[in-house]
Protein backbone atom coordinates (compact mmCIF):
# COMPACT_ATOMS: atom_id res chain seq x y z
CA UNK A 1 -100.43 -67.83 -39.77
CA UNK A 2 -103.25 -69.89 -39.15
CA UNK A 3 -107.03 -70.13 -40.06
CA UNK A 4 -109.95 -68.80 -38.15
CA UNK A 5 -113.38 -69.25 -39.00
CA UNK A 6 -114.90 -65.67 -38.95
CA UNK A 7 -118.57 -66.55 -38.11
CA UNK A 8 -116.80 -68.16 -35.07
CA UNK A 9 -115.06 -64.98 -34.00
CA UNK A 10 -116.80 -61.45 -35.50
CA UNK A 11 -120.35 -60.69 -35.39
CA UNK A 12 -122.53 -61.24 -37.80
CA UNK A 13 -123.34 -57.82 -38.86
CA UNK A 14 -119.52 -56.62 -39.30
CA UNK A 15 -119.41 -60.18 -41.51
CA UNK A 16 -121.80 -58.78 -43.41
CA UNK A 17 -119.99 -55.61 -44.63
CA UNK A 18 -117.25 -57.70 -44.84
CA UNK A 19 -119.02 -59.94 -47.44
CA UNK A 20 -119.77 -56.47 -49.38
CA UNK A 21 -116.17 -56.70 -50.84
CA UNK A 22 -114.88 -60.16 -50.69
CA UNK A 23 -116.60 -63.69 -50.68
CA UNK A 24 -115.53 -67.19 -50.15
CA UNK A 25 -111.80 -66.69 -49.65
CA UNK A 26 -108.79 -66.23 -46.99
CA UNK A 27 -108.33 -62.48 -45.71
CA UNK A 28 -105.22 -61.77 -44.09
CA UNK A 29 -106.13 -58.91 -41.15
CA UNK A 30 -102.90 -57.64 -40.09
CA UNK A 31 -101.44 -57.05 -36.67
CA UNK A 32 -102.03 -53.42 -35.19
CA UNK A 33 -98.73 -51.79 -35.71
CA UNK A 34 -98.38 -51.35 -31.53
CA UNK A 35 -98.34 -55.33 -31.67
CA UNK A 36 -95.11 -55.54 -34.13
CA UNK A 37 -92.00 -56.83 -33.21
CA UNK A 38 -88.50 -56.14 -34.82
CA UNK A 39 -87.13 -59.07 -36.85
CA UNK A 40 -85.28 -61.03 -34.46
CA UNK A 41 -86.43 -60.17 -30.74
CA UNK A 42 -87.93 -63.02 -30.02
CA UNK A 43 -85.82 -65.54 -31.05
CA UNK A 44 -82.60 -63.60 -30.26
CA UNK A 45 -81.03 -63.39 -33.82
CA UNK A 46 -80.97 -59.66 -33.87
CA UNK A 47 -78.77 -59.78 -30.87
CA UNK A 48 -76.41 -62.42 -32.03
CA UNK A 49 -76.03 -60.32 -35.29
CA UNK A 50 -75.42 -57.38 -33.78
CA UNK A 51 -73.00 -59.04 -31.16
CA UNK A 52 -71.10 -60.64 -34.63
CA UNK A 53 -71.04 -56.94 -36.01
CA UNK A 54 -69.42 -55.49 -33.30
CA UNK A 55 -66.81 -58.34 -32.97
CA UNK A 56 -66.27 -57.39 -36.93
CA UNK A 57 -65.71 -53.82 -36.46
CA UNK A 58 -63.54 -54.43 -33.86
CA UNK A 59 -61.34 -56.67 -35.65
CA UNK A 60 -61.09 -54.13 -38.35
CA UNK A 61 -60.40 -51.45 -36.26
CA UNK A 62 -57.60 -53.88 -35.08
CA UNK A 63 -55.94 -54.21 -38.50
CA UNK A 64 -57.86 -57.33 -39.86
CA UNK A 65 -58.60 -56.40 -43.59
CA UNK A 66 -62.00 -56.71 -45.23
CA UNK A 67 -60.83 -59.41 -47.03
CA UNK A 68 -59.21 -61.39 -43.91
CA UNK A 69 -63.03 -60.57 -41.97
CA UNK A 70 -64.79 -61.95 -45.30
CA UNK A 71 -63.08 -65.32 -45.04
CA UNK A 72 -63.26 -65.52 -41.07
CA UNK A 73 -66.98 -64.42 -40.90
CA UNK A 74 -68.09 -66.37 -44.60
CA UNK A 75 -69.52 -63.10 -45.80
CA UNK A 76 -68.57 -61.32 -49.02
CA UNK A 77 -66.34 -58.24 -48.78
CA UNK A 78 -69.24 -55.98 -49.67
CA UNK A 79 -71.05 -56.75 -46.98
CA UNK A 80 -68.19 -56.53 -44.12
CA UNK A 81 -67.65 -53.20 -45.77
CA UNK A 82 -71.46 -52.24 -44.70
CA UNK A 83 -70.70 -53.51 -41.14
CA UNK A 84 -67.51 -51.46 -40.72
CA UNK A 85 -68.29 -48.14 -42.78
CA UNK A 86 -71.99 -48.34 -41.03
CA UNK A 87 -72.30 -45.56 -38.43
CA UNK A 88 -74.15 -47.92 -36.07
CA UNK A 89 -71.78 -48.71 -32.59
């Protein structure tokens, strides 16, 4: 996140009102929601995650146990149990 100057960017009458509620310090003005991204679509971890998943609930479905998946994937056997019991394909 970095730091704008607002009299360099809004006008001075919206500064202002602004100044009505807060003085002298940082303001974080969030992203309309239509900007948002999902965690991980830029950079392409959601996709390697969800390529890992699938590779994990096909190994179970194979005969690997939770506890074999745990050990091959370094996760803990709770959460290979969300990845196989979860409904998401």
């Amino acid at each position: 996140m970095k730091y704008m100057n607002a009299s360099k960017v809004l006008p001075e009458k919206l500064i202002v009102e602004i100044q009505k509620y807060i003085q002298g310090e940082t303001l974080y003005i969030p992203k309309q929601e239509t900007e948002y991204r999902k965690w991980g679509t830029s950079s392409g971890g959601r996709r390697l995650l969800d390529l890992r998943n699938t590779d994990i609930r096909n190994s179970f479905i194979s005969g690997n146990s939770i506890q074999q998946l745990a050990e091959e994937y370094y996760l803990s056997p709770e959460t290979i149990k969300k990845i196989v019991y979860s409904h998401k394909k």
